[in-house]
C-alpha atoms as a PDB file:
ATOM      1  CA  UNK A   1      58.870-101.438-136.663  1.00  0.00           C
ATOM      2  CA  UNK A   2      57.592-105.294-135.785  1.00  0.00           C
ATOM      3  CA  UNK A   3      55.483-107.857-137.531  1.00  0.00           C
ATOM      4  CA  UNK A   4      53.292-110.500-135.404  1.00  0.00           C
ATOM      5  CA  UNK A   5      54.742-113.549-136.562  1.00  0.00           C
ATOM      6  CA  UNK A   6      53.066-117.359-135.835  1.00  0.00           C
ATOM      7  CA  UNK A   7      54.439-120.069-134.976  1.00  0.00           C
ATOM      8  CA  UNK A   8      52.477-123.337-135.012  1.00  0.00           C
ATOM      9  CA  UNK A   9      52.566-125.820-131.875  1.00  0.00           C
ATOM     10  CA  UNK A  10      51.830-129.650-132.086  1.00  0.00           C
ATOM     11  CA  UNK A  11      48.655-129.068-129.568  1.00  0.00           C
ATOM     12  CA  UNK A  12      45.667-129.414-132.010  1.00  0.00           C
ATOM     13  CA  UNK A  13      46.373-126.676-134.457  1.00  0.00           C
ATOM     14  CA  UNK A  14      47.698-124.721-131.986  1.00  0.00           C
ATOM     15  CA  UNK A  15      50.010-121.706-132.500  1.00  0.00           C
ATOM     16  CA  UNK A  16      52.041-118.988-130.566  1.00  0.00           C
ATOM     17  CA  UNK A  17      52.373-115.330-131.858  1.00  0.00           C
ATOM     18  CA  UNK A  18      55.066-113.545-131.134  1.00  0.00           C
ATOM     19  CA  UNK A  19      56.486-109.969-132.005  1.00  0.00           C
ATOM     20  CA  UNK A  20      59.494-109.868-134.001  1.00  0.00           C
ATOM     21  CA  UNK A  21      61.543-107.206-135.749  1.00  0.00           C
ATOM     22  CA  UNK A  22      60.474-106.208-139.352  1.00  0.00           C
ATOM     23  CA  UNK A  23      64.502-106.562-140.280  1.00  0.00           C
ATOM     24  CA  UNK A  24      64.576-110.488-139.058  1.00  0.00           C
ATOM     25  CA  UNK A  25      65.497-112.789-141.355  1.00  0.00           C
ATOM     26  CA  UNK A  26      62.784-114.588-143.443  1.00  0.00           C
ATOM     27  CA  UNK A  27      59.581-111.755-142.394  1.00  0.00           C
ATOM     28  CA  UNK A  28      58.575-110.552-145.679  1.00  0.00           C
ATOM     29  CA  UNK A  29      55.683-108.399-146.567  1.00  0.00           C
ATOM     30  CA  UNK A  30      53.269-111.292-148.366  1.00  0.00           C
ATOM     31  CA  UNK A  31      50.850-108.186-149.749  1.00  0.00           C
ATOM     32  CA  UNK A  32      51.091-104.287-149.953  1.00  0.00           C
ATOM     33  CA  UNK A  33      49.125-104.048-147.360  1.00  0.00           C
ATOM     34  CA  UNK A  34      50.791-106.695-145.526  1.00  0.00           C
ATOM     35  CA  UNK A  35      48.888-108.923-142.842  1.00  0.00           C
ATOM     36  CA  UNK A  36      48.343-108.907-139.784  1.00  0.00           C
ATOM     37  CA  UNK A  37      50.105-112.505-139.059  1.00  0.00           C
ATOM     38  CA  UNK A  38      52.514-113.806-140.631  1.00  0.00           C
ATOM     39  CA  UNK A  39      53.541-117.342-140.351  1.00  0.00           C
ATOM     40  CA  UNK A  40      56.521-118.608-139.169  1.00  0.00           C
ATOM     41  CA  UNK A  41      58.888-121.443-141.274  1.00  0.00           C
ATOM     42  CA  UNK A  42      59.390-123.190-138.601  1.00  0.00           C
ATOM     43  CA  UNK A  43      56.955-124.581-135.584  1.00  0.00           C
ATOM     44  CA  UNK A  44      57.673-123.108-131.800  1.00  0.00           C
ATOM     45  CA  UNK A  45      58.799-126.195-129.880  1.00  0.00           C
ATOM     46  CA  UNK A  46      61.678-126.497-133.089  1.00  0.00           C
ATOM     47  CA  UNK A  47      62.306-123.505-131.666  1.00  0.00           C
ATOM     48  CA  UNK A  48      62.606-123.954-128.610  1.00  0.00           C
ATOM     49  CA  UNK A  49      64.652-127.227-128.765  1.00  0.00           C
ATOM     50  CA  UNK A  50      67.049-125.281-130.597  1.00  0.00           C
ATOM     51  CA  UNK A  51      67.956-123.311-127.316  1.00  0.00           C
ATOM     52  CA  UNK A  52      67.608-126.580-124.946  1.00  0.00           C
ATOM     53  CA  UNK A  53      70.016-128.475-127.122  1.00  0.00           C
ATOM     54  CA  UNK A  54      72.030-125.114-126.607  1.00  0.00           C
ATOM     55  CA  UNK A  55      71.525-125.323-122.816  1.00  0.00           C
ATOM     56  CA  UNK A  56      71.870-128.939-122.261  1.00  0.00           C
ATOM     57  CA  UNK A  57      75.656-129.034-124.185  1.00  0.00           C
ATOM     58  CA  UNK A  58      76.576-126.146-122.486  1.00  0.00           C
ATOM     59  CA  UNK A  59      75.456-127.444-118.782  1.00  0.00           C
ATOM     60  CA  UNK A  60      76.966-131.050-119.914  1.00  0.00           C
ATOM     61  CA  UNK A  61      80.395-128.766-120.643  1.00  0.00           C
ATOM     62  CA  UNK A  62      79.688-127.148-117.247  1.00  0.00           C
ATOM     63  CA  UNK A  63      79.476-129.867-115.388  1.00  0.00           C
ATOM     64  CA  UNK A  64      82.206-132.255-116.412  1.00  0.00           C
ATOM     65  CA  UNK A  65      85.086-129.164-115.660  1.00  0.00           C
ATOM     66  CA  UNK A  66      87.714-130.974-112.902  1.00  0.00           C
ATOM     67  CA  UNK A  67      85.783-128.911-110.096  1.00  0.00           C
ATOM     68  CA  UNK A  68      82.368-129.443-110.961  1.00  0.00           C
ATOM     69  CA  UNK A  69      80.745-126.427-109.843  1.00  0.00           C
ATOM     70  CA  UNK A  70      77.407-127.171-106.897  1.00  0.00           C
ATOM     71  CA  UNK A  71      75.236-124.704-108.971  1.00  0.00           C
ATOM     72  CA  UNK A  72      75.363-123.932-112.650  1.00  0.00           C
ATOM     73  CA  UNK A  73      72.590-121.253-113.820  1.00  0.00           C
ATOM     74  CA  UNK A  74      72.475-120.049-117.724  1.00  0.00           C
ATOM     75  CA  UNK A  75      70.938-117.229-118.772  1.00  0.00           C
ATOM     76  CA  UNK A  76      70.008-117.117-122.786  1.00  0.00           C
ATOM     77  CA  UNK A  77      68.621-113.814-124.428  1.00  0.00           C
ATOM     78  CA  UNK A  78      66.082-115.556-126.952  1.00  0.00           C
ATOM     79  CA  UNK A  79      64.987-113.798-129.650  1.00  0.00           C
ATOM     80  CA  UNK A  80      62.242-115.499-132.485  1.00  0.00           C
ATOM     81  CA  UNK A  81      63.429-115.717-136.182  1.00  0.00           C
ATOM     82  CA  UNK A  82      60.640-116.506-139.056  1.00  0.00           C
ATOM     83  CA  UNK A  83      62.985-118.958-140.768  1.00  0.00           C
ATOM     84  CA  UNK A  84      65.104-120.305-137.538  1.00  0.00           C
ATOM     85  CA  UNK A  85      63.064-120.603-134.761  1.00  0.00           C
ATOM     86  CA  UNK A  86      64.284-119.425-131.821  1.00  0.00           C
ATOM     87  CA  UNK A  87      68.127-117.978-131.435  1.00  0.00           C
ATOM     88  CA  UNK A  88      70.454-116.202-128.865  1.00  0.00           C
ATOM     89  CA  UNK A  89      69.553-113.061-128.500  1.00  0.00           C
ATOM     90  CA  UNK A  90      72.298-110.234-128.786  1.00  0.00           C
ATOM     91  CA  UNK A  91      73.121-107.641-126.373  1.00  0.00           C
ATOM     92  CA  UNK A  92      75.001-104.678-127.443  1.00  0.00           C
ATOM     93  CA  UNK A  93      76.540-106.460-130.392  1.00  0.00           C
ATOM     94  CA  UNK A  94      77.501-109.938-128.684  1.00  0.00           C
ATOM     95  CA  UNK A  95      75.463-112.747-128.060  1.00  0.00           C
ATOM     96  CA  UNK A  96      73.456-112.870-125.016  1.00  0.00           C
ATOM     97  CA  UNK A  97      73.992-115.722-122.672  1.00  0.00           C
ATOM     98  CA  UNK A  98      75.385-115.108-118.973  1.00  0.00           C
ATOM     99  CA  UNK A  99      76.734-118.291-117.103  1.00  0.00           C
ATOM    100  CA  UNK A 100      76.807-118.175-113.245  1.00  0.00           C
ATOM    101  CA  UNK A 101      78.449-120.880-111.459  1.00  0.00           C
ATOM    102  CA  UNK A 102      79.048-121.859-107.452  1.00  0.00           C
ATOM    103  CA  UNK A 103      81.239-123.674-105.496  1.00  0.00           C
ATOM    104  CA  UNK A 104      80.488-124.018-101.628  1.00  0.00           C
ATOM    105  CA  UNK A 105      83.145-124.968 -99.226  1.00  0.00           C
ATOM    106  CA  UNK A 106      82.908-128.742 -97.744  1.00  0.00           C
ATOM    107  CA  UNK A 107      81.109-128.521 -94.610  1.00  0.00           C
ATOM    108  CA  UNK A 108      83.699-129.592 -91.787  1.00  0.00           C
ATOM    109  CA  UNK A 109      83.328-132.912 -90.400  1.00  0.00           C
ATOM    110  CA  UNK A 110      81.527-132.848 -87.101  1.00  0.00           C
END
């Protein structure tokens, strides 16, 4: 089963709703009824600056290997939490996040 939960934004009483698992962490039932929104702890771009801080350490990691790598791409399974915000999703049992990395060959000198 899944709630509606809201998040609120810091655009004019703005807010985001997304669809989250009854089981998450921090989604309660506020009535016996229930509602139809519920809000969220936390605002969405707290959120969502939870995953970039996760992205920028891990590119910063990334990039400062002996080899630096020409392309880095990350790839985060996000999932939204009532009391955290945003968090790595999980696959299977294990966190989701898939790291892809390139090196080209030095073009030869003309």
């Amino acid at each position: 089963m899944t709630r509606l939960l809201r998040f609120q934004t810091g655009e004019d009483d703005g807010s985001v709703v997304v669809e989250v698992a009854d089981d998450e962490p921090g989604v309660v039932e506020v009535s016996r009824l229930g509602t139809a929104v519920a809000d969220a702890a936390t605002s969405f771009e707290e959120g969502v600056d939870r995953i970039r801080n996760a992205a920028a350490s891990a590119l910063g990691r990334l990039r400062s290997m002996p080899s630096s790598p020409d392309e880095i791409s990350l790839e985060f399974g996000v999932r939204f939490n009532a009391e955290l915000g945003a968090v790595i999703a999980k696959t299977q049992g294990e966190a989701h996040l898939t790291v892809t990395m390139t090196w080209r060959a030095a073009a030869a000198d003309g």
